[in-house]
N, C-alpha and C. Protein backbone atom coordinates (compact mmCIF):
# COMPACT_ATOMS: atom_id res chain seq x y z
N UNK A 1 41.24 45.10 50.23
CA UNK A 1 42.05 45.96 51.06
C UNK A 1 41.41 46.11 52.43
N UNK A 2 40.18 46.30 52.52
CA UNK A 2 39.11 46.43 53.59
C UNK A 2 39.43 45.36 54.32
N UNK A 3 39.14 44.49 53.31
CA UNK A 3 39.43 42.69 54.38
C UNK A 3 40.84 42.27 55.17
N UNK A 4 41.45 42.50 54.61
CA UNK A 4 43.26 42.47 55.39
C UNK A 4 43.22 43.63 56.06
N UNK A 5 43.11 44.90 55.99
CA UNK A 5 42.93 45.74 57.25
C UNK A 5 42.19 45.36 58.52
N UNK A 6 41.08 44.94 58.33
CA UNK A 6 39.77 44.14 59.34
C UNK A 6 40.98 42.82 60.34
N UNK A 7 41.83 41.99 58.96
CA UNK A 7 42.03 40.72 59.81
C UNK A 7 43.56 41.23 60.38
N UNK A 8 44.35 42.30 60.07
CA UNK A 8 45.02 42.80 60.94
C UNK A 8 44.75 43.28 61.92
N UNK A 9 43.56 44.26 62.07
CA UNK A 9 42.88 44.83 63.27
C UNK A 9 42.92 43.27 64.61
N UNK A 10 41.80 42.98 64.07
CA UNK A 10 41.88 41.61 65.13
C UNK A 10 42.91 40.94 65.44
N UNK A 11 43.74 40.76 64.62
CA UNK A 11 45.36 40.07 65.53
C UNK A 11 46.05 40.92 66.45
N UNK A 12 46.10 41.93 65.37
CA UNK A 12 46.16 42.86 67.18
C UNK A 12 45.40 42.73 68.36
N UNK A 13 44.19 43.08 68.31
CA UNK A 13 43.21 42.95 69.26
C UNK A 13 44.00 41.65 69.94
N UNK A 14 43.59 40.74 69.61
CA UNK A 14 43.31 39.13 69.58
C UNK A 14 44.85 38.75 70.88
N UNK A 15 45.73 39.14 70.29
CA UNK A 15 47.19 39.12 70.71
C UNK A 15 47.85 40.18 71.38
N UNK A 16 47.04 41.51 71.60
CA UNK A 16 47.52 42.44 72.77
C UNK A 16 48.49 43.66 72.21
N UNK A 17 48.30 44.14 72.00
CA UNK A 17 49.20 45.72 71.63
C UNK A 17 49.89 45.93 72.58
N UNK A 18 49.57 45.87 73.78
CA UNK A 18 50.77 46.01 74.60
C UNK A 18 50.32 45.63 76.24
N UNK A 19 51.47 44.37 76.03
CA UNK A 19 51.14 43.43 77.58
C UNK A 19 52.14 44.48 78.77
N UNK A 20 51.34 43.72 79.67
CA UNK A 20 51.78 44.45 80.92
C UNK A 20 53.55 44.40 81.15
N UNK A 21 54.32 45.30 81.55
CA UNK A 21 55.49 45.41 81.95
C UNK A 21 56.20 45.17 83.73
N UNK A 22 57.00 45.03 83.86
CA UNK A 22 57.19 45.63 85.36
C UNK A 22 57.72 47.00 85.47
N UNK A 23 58.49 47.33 84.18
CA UNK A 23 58.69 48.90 84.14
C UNK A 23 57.42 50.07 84.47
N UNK A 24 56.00 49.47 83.84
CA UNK A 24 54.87 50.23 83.69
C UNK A 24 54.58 50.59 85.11
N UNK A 25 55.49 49.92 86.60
CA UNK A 25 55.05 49.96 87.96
C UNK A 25 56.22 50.95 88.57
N UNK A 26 57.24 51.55 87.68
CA UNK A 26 58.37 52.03 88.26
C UNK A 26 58.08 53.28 89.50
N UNK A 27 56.61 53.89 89.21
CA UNK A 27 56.39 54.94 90.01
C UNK A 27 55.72 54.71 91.44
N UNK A 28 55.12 53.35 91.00
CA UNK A 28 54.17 52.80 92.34
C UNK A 28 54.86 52.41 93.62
N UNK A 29 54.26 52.96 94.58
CA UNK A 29 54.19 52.46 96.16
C UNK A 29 53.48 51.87 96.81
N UNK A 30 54.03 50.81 97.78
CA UNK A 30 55.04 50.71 98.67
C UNK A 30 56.61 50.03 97.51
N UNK A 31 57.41 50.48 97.65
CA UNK A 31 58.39 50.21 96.66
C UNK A 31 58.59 48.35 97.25
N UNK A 32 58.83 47.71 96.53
CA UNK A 32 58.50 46.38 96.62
C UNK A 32 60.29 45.93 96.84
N UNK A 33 60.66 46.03 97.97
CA UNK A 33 62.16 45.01 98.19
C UNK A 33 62.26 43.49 98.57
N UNK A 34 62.46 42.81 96.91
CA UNK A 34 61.96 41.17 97.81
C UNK A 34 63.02 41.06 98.55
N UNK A 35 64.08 41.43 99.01
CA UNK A 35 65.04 40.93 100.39
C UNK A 35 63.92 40.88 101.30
N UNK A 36 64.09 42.50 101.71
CA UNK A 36 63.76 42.87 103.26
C UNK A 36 62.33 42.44 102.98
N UNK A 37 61.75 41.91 101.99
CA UNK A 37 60.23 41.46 102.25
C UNK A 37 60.27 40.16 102.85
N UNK A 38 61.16 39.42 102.09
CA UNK A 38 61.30 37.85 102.39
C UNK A 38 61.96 37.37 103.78
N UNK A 39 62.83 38.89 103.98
CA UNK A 39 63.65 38.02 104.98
C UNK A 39 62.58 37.79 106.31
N UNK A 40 63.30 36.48 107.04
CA UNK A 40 62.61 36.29 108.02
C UNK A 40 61.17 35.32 107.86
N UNK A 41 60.13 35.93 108.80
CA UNK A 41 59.01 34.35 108.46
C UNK A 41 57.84 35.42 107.72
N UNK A 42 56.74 34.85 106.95
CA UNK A 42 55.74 35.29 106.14
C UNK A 42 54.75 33.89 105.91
N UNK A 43 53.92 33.94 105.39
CA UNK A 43 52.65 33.22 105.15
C UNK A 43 51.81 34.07 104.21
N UNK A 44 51.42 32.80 103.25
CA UNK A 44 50.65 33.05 102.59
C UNK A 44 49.58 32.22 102.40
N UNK A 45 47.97 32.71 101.64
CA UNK A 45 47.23 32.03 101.54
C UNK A 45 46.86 31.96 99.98
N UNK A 46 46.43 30.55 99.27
CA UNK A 46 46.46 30.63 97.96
C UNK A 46 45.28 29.73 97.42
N UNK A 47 45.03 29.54 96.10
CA UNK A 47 44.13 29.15 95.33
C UNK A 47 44.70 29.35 93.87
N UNK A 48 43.88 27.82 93.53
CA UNK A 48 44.00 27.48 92.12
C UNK A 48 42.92 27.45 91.24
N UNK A 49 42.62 28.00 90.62
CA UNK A 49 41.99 27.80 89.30
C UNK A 49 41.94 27.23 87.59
N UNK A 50 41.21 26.36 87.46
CA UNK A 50 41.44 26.24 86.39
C UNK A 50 41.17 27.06 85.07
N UNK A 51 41.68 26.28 83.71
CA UNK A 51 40.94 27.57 82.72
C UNK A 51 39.43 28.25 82.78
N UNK A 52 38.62 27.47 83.59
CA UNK A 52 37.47 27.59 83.35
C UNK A 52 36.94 28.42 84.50
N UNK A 53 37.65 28.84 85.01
CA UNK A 53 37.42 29.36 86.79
C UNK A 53 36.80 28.31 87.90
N UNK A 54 37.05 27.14 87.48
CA UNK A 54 36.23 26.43 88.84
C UNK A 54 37.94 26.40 89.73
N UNK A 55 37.28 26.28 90.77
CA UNK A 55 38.57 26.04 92.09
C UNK A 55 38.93 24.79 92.85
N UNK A 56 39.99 24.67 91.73
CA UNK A 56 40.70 23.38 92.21
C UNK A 56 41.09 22.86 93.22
N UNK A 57 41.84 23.70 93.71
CA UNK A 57 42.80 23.75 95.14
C UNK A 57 42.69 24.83 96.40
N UNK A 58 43.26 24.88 97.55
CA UNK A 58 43.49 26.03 98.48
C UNK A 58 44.45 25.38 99.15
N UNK A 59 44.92 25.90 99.59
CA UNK A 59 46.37 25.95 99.86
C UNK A 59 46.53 26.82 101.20
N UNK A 60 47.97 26.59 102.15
CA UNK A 60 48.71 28.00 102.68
C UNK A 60 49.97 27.92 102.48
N UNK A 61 51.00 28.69 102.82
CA UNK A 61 52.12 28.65 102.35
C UNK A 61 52.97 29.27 103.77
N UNK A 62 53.81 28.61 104.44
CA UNK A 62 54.45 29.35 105.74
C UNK A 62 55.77 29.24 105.08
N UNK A 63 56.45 30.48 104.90
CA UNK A 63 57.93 31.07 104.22
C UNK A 63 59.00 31.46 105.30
N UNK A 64 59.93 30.83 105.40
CA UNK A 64 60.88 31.22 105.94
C UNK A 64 62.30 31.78 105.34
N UNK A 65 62.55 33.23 105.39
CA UNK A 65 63.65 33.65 103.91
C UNK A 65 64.78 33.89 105.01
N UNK A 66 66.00 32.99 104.50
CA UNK A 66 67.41 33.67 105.31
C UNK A 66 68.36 34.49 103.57
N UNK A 67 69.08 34.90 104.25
CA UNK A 67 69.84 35.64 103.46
C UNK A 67 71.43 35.59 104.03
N UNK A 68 72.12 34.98 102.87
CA UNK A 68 73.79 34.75 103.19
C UNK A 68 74.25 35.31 101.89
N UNK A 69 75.39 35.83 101.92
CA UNK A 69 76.01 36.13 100.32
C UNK A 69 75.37 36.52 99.62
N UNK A 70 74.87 37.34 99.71
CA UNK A 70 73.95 38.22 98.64
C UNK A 70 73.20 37.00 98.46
N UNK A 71 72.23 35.86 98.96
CA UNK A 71 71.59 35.04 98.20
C UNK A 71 70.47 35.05 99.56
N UNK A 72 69.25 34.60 98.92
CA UNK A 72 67.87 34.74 99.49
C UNK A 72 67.58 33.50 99.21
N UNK A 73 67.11 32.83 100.08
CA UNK A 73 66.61 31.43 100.20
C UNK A 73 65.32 31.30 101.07
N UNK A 74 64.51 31.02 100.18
CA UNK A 74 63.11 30.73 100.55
C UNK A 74 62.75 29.29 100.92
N UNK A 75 62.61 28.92 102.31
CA UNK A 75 62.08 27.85 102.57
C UNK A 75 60.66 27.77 102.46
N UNK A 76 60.03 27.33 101.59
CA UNK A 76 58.17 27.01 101.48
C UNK A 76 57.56 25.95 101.92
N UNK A 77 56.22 25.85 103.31
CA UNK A 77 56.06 24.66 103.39
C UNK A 77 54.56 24.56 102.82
N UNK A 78 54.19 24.04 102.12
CA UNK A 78 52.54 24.51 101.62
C UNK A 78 52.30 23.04 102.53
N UNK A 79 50.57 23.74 102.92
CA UNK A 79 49.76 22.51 103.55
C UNK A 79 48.42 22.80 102.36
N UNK A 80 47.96 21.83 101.69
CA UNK A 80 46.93 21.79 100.55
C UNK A 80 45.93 21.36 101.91
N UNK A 81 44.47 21.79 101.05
CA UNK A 81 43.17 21.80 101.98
C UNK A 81 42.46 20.12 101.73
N UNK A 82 43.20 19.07 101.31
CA UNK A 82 43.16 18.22 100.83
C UNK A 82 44.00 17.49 101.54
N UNK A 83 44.84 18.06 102.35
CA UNK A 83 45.40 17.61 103.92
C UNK A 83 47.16 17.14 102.97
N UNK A 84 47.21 16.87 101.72
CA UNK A 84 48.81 17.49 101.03
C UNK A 84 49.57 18.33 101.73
N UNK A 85 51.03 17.74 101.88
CA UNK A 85 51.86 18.68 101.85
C UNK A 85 52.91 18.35 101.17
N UNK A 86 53.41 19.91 100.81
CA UNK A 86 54.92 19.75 99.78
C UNK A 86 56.00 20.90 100.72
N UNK A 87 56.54 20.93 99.97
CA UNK A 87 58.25 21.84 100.39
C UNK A 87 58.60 22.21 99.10
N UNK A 88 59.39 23.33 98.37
CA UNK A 88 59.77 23.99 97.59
C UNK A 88 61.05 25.06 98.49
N UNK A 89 62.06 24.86 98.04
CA UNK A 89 63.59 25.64 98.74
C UNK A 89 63.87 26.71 97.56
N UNK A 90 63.81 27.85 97.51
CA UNK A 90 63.96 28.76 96.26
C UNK A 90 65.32 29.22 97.17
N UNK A 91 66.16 29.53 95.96
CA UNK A 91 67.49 30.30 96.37
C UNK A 91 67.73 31.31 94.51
N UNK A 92 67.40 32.88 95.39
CA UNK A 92 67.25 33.81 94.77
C UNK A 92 68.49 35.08 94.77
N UNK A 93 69.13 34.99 93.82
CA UNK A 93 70.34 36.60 93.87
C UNK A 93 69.57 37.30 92.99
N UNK A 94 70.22 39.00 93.36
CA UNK A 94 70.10 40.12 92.37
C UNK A 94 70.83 40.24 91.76
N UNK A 95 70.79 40.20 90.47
CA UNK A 95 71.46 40.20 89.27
C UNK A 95 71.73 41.49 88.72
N UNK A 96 71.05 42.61 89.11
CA UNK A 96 70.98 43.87 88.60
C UNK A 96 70.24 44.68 89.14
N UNK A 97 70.23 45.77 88.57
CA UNK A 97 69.21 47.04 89.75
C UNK A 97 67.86 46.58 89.97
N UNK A 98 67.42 45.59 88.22
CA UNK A 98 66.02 45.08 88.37
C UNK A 98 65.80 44.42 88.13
N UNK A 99 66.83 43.31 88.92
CA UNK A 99 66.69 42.06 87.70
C UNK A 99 67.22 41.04 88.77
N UNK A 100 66.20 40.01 89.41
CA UNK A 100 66.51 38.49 89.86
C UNK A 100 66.80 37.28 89.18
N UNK A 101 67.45 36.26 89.50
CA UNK A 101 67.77 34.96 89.16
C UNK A 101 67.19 34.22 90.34
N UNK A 102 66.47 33.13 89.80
CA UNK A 102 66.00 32.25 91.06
C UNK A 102 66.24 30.91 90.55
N UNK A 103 66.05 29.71 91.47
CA UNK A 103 66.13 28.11 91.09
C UNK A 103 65.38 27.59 92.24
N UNK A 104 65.02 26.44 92.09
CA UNK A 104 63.99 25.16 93.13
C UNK A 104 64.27 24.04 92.10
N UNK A 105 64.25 22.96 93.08
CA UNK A 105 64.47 21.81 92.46
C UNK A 105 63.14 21.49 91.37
N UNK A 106 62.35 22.48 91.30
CA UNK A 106 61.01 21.69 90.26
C UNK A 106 60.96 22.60 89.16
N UNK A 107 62.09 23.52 89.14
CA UNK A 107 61.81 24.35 88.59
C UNK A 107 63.22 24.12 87.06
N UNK A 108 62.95 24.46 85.90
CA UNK A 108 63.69 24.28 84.85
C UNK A 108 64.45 25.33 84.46
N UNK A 109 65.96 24.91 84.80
CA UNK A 109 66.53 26.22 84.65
C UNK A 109 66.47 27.35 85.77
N UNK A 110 66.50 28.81 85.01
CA UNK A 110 66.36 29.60 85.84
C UNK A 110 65.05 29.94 86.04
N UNK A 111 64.51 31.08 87.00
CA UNK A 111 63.62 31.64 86.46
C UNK A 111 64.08 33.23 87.05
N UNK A 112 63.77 34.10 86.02
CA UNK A 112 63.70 35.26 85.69
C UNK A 112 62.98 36.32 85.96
N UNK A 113 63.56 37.16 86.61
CA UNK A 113 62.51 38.30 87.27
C UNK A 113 63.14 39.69 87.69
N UNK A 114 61.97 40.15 87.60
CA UNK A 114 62.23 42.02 86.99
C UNK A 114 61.66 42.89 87.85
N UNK A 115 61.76 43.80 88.66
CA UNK A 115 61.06 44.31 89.79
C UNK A 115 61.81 45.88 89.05
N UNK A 116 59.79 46.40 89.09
CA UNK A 116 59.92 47.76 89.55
C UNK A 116 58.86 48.47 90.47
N UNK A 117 59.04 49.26 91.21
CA UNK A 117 58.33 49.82 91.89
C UNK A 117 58.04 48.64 92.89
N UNK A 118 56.43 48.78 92.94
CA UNK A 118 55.63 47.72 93.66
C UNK A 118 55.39 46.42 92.85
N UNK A 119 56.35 46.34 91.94
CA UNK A 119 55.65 45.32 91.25
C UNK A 119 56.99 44.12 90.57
N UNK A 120 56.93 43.10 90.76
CA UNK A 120 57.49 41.97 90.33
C UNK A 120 57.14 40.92 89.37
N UNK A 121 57.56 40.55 88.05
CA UNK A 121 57.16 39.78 87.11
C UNK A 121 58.43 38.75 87.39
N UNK A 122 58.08 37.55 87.61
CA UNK A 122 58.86 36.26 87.20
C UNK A 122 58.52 35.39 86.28
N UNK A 123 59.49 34.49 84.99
CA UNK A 123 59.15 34.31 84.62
C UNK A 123 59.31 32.90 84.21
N UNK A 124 59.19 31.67 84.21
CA UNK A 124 59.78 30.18 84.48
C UNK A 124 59.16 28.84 84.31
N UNK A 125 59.48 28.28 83.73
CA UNK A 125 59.23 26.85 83.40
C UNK A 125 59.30 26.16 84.75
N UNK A 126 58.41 25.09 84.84
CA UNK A 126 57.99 24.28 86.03
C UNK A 126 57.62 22.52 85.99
N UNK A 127 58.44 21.43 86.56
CA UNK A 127 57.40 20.45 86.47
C UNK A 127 56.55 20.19 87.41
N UNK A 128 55.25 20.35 86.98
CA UNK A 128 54.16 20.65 88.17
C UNK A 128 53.67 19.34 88.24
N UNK A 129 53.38 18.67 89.69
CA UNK A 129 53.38 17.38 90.34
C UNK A 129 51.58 17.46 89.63
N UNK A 130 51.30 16.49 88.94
CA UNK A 130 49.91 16.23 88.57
C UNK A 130 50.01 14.18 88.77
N UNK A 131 49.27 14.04 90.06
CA UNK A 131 48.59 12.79 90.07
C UNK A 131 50.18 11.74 90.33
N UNK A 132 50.49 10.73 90.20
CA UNK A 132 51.59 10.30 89.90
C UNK A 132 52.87 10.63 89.11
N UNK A 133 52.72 11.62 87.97
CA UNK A 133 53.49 12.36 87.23
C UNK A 133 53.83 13.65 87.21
N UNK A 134 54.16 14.14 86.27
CA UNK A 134 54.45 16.04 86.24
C UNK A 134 53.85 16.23 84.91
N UNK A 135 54.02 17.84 84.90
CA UNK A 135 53.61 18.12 83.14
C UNK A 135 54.33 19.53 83.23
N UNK A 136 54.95 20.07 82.26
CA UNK A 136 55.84 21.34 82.01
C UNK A 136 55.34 21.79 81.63
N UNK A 137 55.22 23.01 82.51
CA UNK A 137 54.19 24.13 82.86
C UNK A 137 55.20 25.15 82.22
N UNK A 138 54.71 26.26 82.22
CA UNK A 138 55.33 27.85 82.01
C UNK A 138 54.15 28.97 83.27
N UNK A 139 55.04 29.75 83.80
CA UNK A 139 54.74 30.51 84.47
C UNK A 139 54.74 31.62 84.32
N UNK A 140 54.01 32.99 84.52
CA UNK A 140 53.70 34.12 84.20
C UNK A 140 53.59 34.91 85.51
N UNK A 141 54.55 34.93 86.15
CA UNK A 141 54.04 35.57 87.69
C UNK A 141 54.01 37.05 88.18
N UNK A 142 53.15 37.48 88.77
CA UNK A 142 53.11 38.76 89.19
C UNK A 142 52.94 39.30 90.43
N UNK A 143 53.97 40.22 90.97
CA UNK A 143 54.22 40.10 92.79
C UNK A 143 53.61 41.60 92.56
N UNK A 144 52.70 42.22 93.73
CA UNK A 144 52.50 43.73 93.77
C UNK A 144 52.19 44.03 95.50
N UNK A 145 53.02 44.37 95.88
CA UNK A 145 53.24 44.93 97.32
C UNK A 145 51.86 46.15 97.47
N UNK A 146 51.60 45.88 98.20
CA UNK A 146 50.03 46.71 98.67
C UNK A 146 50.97 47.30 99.83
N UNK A 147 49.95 48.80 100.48
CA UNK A 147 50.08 49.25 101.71
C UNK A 147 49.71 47.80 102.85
N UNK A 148 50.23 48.07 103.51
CA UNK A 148 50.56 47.61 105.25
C UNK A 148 51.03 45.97 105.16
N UNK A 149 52.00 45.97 103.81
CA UNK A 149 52.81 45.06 103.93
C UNK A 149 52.31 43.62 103.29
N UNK A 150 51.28 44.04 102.47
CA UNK A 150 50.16 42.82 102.20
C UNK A 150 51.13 43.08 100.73
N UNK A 151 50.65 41.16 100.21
CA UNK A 151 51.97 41.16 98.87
C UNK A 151 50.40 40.15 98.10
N UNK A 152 50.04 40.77 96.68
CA UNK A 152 49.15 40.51 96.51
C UNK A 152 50.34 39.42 94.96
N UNK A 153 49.65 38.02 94.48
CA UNK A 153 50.19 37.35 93.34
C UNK A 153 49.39 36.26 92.50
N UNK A 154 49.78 36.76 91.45
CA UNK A 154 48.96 36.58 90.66
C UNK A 154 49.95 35.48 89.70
N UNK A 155 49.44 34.33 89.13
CA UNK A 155 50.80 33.87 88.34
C UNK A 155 49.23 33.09 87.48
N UNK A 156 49.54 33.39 85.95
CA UNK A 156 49.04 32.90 84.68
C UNK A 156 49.68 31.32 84.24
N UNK A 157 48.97 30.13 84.39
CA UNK A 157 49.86 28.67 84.25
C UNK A 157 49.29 28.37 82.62
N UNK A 158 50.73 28.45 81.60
CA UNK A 158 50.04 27.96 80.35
C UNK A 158 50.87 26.27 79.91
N UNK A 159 50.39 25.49 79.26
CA UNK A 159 50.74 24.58 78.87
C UNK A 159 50.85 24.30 77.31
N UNK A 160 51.98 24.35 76.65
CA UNK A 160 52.17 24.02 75.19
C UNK A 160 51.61 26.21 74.96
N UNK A 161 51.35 26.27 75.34
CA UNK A 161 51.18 28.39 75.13
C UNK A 161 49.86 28.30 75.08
N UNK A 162 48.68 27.07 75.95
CA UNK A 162 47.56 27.78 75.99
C UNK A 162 47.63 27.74 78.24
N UNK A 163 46.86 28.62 78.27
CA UNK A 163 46.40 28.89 79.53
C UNK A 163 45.95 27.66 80.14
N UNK A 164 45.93 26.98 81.30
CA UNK A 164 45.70 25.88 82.03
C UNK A 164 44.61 26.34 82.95
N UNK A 165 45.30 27.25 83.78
CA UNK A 165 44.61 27.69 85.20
C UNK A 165 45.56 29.30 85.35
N UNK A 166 45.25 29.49 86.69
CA UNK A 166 45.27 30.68 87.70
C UNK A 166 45.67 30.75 88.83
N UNK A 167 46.91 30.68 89.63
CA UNK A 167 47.32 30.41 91.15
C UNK A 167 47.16 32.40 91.53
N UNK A 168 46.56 32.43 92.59
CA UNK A 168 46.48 33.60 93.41
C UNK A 168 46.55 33.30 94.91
N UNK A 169 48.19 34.18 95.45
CA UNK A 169 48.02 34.34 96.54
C UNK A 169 48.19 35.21 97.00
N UNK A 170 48.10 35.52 98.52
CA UNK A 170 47.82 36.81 99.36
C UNK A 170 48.69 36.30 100.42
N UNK A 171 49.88 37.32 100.38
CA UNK A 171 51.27 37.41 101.38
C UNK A 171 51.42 38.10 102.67
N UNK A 172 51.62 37.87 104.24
CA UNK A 172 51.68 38.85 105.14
C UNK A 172 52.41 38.55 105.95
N UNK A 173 53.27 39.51 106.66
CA UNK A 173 54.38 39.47 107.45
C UNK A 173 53.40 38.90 108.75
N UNK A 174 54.03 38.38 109.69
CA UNK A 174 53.53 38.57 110.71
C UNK A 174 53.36 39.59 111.59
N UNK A 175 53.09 40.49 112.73
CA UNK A 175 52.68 41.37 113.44
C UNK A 175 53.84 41.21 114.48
N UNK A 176 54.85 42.06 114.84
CA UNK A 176 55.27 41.43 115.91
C UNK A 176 54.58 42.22 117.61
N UNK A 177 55.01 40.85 118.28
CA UNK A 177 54.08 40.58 119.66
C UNK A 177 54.35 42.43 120.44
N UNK A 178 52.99 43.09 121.30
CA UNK A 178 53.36 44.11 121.81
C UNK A 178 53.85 43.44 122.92
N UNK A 179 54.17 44.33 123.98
CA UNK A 179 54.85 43.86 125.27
C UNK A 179 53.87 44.33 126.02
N UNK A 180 53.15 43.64 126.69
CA UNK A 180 52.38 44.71 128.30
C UNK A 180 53.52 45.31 129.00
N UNK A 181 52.36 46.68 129.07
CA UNK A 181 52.60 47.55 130.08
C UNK A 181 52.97 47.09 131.31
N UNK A 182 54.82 47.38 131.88
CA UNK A 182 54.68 46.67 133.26
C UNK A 182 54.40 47.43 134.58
């Protein structure tokens, strides 16, 4: 009896009693609006990790979001530190008070996402460009709007349901220009 109590304990443990939500962010500020965040130009800076924490990649990301018909379209141009570049076109509606639909051509299906507060979970299958080929990824992503407009993300990459790596990036509007005093 001791022993099956013990190896229940640990599957819990092992497997999480209770994973993170985007509901668990409903109270947090700066309230996170991906429109008015996206619209217009942004940049980001990023990094990859593998399972093991060594650092694969660095990256930047210059975003350009228009908005027609209730739809948000993210133009992405990443430049890799490896002198790579790609393009990724996301076209994103709101589906509900907290609830996005997104698509990109690399992307499978939809992908799915839930915003509360400061905080955004997406969730989506990917074929991620490896070497001459791809490999179908799953994505775990997490958007959290910081004070002064900084968009901090975190996205978990698993393959077959084990963990691969770690993409983290760091999001910022640009500043717009003051005018001299004439």
């Amino acid at each position: 009896m001791l022993r099956n109590s013990m190896v229940l304990f640990f599957i819990v443990v092992l497997t999480g009693c209770g994973s993170m939500k985007p509901q668990d962010f409903a109270q947090k500020q700066p309230r996170f609006d991906v429109f008015d965040y996206f619209e217009g130009e942004s940049r980001a800076w990023g990094i990859f990790e593998d399972r093991f924490g060594k650092l694969r990649r660095q990256f930047t990301v210059d975003i350009t979001g228009t908005i027609e018909n209730d739809v948000l379209t993210l133009d992405e141009r990443f430049l890799y530190d490896d002198g790579e570049k790609d393009q990724r076109v996301w076209t994103i509606r709101k589906t509900g008070d907290h609830s996005y639909q997104g698509q990109a051509d690399d992307i499978i299906g939809d992908a799915i996402g839930s915003q509360y507060g400061n905080a955004l979970n997406w969730s989506y299958d990917m074929d991620l460009k490896v070497g001459d080929g791809a490999w179908r990824v799953s994505f775990d992503d997490w958007m959290f709007l910081q004070p002064d407009g900084v968009l901090v993300n975190r996205a978990r990459v698993k393959k077959w349901g084990f963990e691969i790596g770690e993409v983290t990036l760091f999001f910022t509007k640009p500043q717009p220009a003051v005018q001299a005093a004439e």
